[in-house]
Protein backbone atom coordinates (compact mmCIF):
# COMPACT_ATOMS: atom_id res chain seq x y z
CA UNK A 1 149.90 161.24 226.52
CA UNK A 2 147.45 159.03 223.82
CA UNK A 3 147.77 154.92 224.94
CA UNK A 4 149.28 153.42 221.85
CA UNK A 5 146.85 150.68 220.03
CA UNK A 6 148.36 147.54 220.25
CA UNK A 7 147.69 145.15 217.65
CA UNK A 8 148.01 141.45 217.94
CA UNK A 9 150.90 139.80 216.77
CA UNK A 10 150.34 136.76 215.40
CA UNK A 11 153.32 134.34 215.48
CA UNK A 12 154.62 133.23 211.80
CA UNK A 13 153.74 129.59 212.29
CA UNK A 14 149.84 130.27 212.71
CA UNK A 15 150.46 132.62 209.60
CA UNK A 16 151.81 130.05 207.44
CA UNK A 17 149.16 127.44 208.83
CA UNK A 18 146.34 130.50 207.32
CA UNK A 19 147.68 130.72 204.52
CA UNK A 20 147.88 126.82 203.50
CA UNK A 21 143.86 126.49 204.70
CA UNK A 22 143.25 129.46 202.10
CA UNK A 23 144.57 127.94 199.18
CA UNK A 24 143.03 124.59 199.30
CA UNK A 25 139.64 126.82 199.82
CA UNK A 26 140.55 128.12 196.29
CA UNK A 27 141.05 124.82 194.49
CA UNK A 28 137.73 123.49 195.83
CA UNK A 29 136.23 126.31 194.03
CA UNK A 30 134.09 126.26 190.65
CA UNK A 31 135.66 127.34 187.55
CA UNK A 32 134.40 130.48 185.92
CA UNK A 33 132.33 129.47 182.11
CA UNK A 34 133.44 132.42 179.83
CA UNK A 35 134.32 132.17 176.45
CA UNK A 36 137.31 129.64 175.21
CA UNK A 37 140.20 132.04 174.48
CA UNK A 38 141.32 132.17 171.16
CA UNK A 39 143.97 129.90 169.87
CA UNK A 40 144.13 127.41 173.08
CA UNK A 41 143.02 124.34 172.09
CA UNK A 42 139.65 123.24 174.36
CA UNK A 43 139.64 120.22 176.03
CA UNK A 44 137.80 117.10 174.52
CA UNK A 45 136.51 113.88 175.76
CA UNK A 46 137.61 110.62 173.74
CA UNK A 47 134.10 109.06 172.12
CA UNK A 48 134.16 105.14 173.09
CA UNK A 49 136.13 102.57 170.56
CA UNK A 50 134.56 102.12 167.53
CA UNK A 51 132.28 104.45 167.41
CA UNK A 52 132.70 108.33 165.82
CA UNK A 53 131.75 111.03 167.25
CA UNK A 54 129.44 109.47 169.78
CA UNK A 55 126.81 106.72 169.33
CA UNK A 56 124.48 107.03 165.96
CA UNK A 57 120.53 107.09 166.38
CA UNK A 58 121.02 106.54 169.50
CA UNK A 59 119.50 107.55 172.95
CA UNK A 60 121.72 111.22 173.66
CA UNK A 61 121.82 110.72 176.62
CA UNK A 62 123.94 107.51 176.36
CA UNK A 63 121.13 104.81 176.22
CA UNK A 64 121.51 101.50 173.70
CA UNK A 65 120.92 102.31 169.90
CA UNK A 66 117.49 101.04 168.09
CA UNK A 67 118.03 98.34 165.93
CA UNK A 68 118.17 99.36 162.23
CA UNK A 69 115.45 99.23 159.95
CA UNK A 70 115.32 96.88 157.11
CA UNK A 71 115.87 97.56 153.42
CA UNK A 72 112.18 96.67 151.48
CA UNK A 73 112.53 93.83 149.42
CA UNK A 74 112.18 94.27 145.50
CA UNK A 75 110.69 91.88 142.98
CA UNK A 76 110.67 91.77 139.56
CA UNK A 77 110.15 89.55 136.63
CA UNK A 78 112.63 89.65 133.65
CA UNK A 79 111.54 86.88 131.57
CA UNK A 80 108.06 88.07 130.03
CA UNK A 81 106.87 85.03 128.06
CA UNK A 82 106.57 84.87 124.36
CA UNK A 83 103.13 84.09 123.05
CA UNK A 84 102.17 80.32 123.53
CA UNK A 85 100.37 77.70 121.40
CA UNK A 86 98.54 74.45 122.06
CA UNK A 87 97.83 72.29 119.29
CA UNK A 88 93.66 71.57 118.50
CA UNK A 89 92.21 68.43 119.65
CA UNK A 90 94.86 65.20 118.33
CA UNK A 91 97.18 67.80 116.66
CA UNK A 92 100.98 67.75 116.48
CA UNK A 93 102.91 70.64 118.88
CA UNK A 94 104.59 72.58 116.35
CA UNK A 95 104.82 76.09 118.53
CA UNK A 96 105.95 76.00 122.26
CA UNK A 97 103.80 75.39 124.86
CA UNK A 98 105.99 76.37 128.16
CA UNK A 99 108.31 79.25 129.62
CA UNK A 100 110.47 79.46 132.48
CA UNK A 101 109.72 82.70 134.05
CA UNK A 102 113.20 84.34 135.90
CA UNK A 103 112.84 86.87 138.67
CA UNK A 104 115.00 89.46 139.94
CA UNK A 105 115.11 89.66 143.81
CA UNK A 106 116.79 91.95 146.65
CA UNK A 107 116.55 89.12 148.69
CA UNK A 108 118.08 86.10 146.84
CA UNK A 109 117.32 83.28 149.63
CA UNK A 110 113.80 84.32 150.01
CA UNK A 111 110.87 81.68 148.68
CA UNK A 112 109.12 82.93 146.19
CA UNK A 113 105.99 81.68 145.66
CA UNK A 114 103.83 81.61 141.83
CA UNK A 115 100.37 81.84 140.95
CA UNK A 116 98.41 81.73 137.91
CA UNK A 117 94.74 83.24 137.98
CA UNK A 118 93.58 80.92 135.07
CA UNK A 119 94.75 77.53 136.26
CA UNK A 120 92.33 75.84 133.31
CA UNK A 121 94.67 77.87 130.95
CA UNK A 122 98.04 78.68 132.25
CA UNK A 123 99.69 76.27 134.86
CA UNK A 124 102.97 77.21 136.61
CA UNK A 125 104.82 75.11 139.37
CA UNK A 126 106.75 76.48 142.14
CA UNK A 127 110.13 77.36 139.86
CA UNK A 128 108.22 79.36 137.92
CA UNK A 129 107.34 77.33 134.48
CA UNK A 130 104.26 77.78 133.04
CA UNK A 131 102.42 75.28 130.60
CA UNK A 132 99.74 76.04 127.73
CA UNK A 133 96.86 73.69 128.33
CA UNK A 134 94.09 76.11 126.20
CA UNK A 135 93.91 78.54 124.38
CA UNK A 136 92.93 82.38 126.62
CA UNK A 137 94.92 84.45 129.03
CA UNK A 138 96.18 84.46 132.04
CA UNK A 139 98.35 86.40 134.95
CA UNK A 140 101.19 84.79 136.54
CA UNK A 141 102.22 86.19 139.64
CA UNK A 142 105.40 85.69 141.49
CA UNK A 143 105.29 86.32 145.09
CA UNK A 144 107.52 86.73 148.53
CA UNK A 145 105.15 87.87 151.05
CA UNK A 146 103.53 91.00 150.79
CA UNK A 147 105.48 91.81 147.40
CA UNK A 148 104.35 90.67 144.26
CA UNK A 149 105.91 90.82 140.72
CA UNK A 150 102.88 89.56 137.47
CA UNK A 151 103.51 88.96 133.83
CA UNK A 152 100.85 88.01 131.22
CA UNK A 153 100.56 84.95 129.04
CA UNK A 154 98.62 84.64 126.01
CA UNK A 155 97.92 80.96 125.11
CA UNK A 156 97.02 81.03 121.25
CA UNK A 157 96.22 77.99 118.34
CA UNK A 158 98.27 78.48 115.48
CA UNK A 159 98.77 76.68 112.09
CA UNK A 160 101.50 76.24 109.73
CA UNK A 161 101.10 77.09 105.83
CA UNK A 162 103.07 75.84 103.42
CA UNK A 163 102.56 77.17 99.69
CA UNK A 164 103.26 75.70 96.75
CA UNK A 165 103.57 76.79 93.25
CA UNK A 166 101.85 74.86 89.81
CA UNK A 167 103.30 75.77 87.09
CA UNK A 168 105.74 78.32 87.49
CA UNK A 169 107.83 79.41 84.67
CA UNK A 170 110.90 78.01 84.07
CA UNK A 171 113.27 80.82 84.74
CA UNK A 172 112.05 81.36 88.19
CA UNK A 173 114.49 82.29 90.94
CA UNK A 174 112.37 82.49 93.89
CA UNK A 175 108.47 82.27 94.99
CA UNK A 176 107.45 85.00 97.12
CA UNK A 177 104.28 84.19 99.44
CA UNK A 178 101.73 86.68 100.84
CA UNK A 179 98.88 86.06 103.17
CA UNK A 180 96.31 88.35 103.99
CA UNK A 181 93.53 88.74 106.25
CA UNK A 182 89.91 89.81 105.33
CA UNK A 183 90.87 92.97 105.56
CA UNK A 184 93.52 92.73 103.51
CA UNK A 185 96.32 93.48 105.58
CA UNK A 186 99.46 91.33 105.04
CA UNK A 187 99.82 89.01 108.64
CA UNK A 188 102.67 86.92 106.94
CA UNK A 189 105.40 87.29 104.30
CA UNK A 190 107.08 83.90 104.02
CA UNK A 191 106.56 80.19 103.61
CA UNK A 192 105.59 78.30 105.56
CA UNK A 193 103.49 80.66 107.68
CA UNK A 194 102.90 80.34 111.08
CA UNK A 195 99.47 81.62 111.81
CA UNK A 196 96.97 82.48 114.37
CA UNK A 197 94.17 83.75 112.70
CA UNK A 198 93.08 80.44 111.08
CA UNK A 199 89.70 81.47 108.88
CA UNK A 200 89.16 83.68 105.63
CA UNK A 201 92.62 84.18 104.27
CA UNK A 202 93.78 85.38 100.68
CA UNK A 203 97.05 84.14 99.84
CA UNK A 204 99.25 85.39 96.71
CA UNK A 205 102.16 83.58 95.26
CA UNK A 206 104.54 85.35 92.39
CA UNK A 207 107.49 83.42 90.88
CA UNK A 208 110.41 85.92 90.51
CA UNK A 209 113.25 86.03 88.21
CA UNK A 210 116.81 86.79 89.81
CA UNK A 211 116.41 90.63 89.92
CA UNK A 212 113.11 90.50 91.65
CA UNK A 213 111.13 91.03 88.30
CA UNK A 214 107.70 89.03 88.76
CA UNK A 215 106.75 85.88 86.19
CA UNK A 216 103.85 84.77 87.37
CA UNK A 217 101.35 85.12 90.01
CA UNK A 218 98.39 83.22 91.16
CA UNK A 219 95.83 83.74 94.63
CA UNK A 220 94.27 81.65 96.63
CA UNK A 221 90.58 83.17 98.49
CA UNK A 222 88.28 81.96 101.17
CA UNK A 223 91.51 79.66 102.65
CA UNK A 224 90.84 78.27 106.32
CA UNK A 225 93.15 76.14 108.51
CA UNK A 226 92.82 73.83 111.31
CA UNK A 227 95.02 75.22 114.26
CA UNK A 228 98.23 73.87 114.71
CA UNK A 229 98.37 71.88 111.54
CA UNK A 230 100.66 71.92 108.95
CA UNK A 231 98.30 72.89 105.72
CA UNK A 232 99.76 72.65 102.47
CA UNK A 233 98.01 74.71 99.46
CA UNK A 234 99.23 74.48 96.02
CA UNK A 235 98.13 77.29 93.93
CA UNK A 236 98.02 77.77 90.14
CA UNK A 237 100.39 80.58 88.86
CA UNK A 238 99.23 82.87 85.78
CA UNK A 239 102.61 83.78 83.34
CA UNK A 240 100.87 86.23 81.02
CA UNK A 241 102.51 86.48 77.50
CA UNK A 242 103.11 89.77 75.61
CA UNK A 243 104.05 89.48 71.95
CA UNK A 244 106.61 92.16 70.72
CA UNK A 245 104.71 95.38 69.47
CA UNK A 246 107.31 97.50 67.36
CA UNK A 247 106.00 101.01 66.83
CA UNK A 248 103.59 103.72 66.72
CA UNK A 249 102.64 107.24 67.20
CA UNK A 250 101.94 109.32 69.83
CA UNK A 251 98.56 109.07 70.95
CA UNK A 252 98.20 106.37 68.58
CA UNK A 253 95.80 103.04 69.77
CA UNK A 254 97.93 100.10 69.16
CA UNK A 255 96.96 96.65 69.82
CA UNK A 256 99.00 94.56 71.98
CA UNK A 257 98.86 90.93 71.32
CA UNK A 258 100.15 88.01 73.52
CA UNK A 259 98.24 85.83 76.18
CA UNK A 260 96.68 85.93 79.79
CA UNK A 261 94.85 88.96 79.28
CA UNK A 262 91.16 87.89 80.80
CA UNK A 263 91.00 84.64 81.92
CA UNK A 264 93.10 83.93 84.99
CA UNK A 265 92.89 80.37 87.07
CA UNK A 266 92.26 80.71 91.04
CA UNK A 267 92.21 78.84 94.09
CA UNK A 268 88.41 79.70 95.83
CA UNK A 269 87.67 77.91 98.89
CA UNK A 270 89.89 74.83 97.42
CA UNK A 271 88.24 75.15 94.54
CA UNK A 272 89.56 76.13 91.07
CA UNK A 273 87.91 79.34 89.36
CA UNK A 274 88.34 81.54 86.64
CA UNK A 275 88.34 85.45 86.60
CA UNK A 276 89.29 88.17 85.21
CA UNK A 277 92.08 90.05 86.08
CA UNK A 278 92.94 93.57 86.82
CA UNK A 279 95.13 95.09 83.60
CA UNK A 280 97.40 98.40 82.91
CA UNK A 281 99.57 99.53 81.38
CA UNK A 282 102.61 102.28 81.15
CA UNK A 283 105.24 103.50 78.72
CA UNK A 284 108.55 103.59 80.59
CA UNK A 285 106.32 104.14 84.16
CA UNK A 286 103.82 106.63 82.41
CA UNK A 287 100.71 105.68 82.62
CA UNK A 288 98.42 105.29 79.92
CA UNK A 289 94.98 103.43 78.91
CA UNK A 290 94.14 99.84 77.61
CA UNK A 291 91.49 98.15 76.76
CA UNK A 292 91.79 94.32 76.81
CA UNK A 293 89.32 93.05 74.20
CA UNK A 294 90.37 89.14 74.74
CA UNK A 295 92.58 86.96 76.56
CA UNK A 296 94.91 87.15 73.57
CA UNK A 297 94.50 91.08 72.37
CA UNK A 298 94.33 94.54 73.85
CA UNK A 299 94.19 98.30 72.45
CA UNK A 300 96.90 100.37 74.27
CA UNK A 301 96.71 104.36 73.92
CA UNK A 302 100.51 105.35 73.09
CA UNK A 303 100.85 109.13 75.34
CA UNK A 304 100.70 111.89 73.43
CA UNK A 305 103.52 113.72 75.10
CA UNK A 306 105.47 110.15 74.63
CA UNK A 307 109.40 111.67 73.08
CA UNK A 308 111.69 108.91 73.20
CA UNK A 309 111.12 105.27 72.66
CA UNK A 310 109.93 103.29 75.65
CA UNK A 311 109.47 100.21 76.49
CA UNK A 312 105.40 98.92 77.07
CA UNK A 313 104.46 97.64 80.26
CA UNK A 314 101.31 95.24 80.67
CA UNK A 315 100.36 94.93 84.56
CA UNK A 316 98.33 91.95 84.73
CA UNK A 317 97.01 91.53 88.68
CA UNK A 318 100.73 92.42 89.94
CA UNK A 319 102.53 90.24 87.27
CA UNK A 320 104.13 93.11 84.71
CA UNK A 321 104.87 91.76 81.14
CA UNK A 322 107.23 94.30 78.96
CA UNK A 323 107.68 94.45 75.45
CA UNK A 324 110.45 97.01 73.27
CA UNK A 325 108.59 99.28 72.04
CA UNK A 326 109.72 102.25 68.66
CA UNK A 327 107.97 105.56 68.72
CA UNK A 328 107.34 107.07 65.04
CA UNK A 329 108.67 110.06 64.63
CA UNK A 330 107.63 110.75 60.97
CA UNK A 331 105.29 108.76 57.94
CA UNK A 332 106.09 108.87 54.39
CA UNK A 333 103.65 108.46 51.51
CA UNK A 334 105.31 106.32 48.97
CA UNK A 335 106.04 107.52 45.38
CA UNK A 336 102.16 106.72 43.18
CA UNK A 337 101.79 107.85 39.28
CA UNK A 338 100.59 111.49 38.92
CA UNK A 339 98.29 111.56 37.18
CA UNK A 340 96.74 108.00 38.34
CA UNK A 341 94.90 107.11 35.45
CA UNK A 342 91.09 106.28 35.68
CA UNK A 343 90.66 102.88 37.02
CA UNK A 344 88.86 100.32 39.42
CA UNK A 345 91.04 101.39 42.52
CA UNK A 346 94.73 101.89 43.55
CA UNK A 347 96.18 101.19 47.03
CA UNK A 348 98.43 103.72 48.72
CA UNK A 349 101.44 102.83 50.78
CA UNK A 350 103.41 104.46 53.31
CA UNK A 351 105.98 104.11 55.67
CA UNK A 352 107.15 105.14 59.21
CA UNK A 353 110.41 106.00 60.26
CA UNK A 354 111.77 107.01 63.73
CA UNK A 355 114.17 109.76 64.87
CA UNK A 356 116.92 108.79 62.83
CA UNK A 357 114.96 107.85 59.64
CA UNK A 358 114.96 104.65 59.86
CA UNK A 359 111.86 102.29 58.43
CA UNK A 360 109.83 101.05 61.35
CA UNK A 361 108.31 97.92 60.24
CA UNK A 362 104.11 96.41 61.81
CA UNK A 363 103.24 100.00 62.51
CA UNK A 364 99.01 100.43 62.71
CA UNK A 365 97.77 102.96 60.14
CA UNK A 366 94.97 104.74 59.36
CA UNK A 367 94.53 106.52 55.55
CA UNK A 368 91.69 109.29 54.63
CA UNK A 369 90.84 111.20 51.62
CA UNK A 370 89.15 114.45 51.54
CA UNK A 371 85.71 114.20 50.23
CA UNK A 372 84.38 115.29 46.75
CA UNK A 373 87.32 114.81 45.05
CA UNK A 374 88.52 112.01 42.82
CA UNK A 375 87.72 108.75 45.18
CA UNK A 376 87.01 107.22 48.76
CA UNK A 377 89.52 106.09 51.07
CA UNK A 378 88.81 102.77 52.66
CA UNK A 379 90.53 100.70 54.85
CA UNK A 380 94.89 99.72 54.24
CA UNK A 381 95.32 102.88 52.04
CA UNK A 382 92.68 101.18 49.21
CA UNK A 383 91.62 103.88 47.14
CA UNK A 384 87.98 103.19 45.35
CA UNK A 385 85.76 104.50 43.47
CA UNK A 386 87.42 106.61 41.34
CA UNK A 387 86.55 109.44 39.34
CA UNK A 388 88.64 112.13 37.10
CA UNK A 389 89.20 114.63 40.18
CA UNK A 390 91.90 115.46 43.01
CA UNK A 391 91.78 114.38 46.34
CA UNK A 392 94.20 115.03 49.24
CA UNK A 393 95.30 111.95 50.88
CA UNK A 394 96.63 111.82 54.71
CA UNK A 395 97.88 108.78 56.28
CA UNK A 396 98.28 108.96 60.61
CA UNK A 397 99.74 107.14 63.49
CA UNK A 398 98.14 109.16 66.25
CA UNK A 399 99.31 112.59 65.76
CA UNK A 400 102.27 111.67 63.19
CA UNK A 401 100.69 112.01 59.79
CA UNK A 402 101.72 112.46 55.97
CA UNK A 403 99.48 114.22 53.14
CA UNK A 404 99.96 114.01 49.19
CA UNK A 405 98.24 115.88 46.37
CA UNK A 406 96.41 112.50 43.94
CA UNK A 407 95.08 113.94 40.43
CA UNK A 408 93.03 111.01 38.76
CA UNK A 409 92.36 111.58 34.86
């Protein structure tokens, strides 16, 4: 018979005791790192107050934060200066001679501190105002340490013009003042004139009537100022005159009568000269040719293509003188004897008459008679030298003309 196997028997209070010992075991334990489960919120650590999300730039693994960088400073200046003037040697300060530069800064409170590199020319204190003392250039420069802000200043000598007219006409509205350089480009328009460039200067002056229409017109060469003076210059205006020519044909030379023509008055290095002027002249703005003969007279070509009646236009160095002006539109032969009887000499006559038949009066005419026949033609419609015969008489004004049939017995 088999020995049964005794086991041993532990009483329950030791079991108990076991058990206890075996479940603090367990909480001393490490937890197991495998994934977060989904939908269970994970545990977080607060960051410290006032800061989010943990410190900024700082050390990661929890040292004090850097201190931040600064912002650069900017500097600018927003006040360029305007183009400055010093008066020559004992003359008057018509033109400004300082600026107060203003800056723009990032840094309001910092000290800025200015420079000029031509001291001689430019001064400039330590609030930024600079002071013409000669004429030149210079380069102001605005500091605050290491950052630097310039502008330019131009010191110049300037002089004031002031223009007057002799002798303008009496219906004159306005006087309109140009003055050029050598080369001939306008540098001012108005009077008085403040000028820099001081030497060889042409200056025009044209009285105008109310609607801009010019007068008279005069010009001053060879003019030089003293810098920063006030210069007056009085300059003889030119009115030419054009006497009222009343008619002709196209392509007809008439001659325009009236004054100014030739001999013009001007100012030459303060000096009065005469010369002569620059003339043209136009039908309504068509161009055509003249010929000035005097200072009283000139032989105008009326256009051939000229249709309607136009006034004349006489451009005498700028100043434009008009007259009416009646284009012929047909010539008539007047009624003679037939036959004309033998004699010394008879004078023709004629007449011109414009679009709507009306007489033209003053109209220039020329007369010609065809040769061998029964006299010669001369000058006025005169007709000499007469012998029994026929002739055929034409009298023109340019390409208008009239013929008759004269039998002399």
């Amino acid at each position: 018979m088999r020995t049964p196997v005794r086991h041993p028997v532990f009483p329950l209070a030791s079991m108990l005791l076991l058990a206890s010992l075996c479940a603090s075991l367990a909480a001393c334990a490490p937890e197991d790192e495998g994934p977060p489960v989904t939908g269970v919120p994970q545990p977080t650590t607060a960051p410290p107050s006032g800061e989010v999300g943990g410190s900024v730039g700082g050390d990661p693994n929890g040292g004090a934060s850097p201190a931040p960088t600064p912002a650069p400073i900017t500097l600018s200046i927003s006040s360029p200066a305007a183009a400055l003037a010093v008066p020559r040697q004992g003359g008057g300060g018509l033109f400004p001679s300082s600026h107060l530069f203003q800056t723009v800064s990032s840094s309001p409170s910092a000290v800025i501190t200015w420079l000029s590199s031509a001291p001689s020319i430019v001064s400039v204190d330590q609030v930024g105002r600079v002071q013409a003392l000669r004429a030149g250039s210079a380069i102001i420069t605005a500091s605050i340490g290491a950052v630097k802000a310039t502008a330019s200043v131009t010191v110049q000598e300037k002089a004031r013009l002031l223009v007057a007219a002799q002798n303008p006409p009496a219906v004159s509205h306005s006087l309109v003042v140009t003055v050029r350089n050598d080369q001939g480009t306008a540098i001012a328009t108005s009077t008085p004139a403040d000028l820099t460039q001081l030497g060889n200067l042409s200056v025009e002056a044209s009285a105008k009537d109310s609607l801009g229409k010019v007068l008279a017109f005069g010009r001053a060469e060879g003019v030089n100022l003293l810098p920063n003076e006030q210069t007056s210059l009085a300059i003889p205006l030119n009115a030419p005159r054009l006497d009222v020519v009343q008619s002709g044909g196209p392509g007809a030379q008439i001659l325009a009568t009236g004054a100014g023509f030739q001999r013009w008055v001007k100012l030459q290095d303060g000096v009065q000269t005469f010369y002569e002027p620059t003339v043209t002249a136009a039908f309504g703005g068509q161009a055509t040719t003249v010929s000035v003969l005097n200072d009283s007279q000139a032989l105008v070509t009326v256009p051939a293509g000229l249709s309607a009646d136009l006034p004349l236009t006489l451009t005498v160095d700028s100043c434009a003188v008009s007259t009416p002006f009646k284009r012929v539109a047909s010539l008539r032969i007047l009624p003679f004897p037939d036959p004309l009887p033998l004699q010394a000499s008879y004078r023709f006559n004629a007449e011109a008459l414009d679009a709507q038949s009306n007489p033209l009066p003053g109209v220039e005419l020329s007369w010609e008679a065809s040769e061998k026949g029964a006299g010669t033609m001369v000058v006025n419609g005169l007709f000499q030298d007469m012998r029994v015969g026929t002739s055929i008489i034409t009298v023109r004004s340019g390409t208008v003309s009239a013929t008759a049939t004269v039998t002399v017995q």
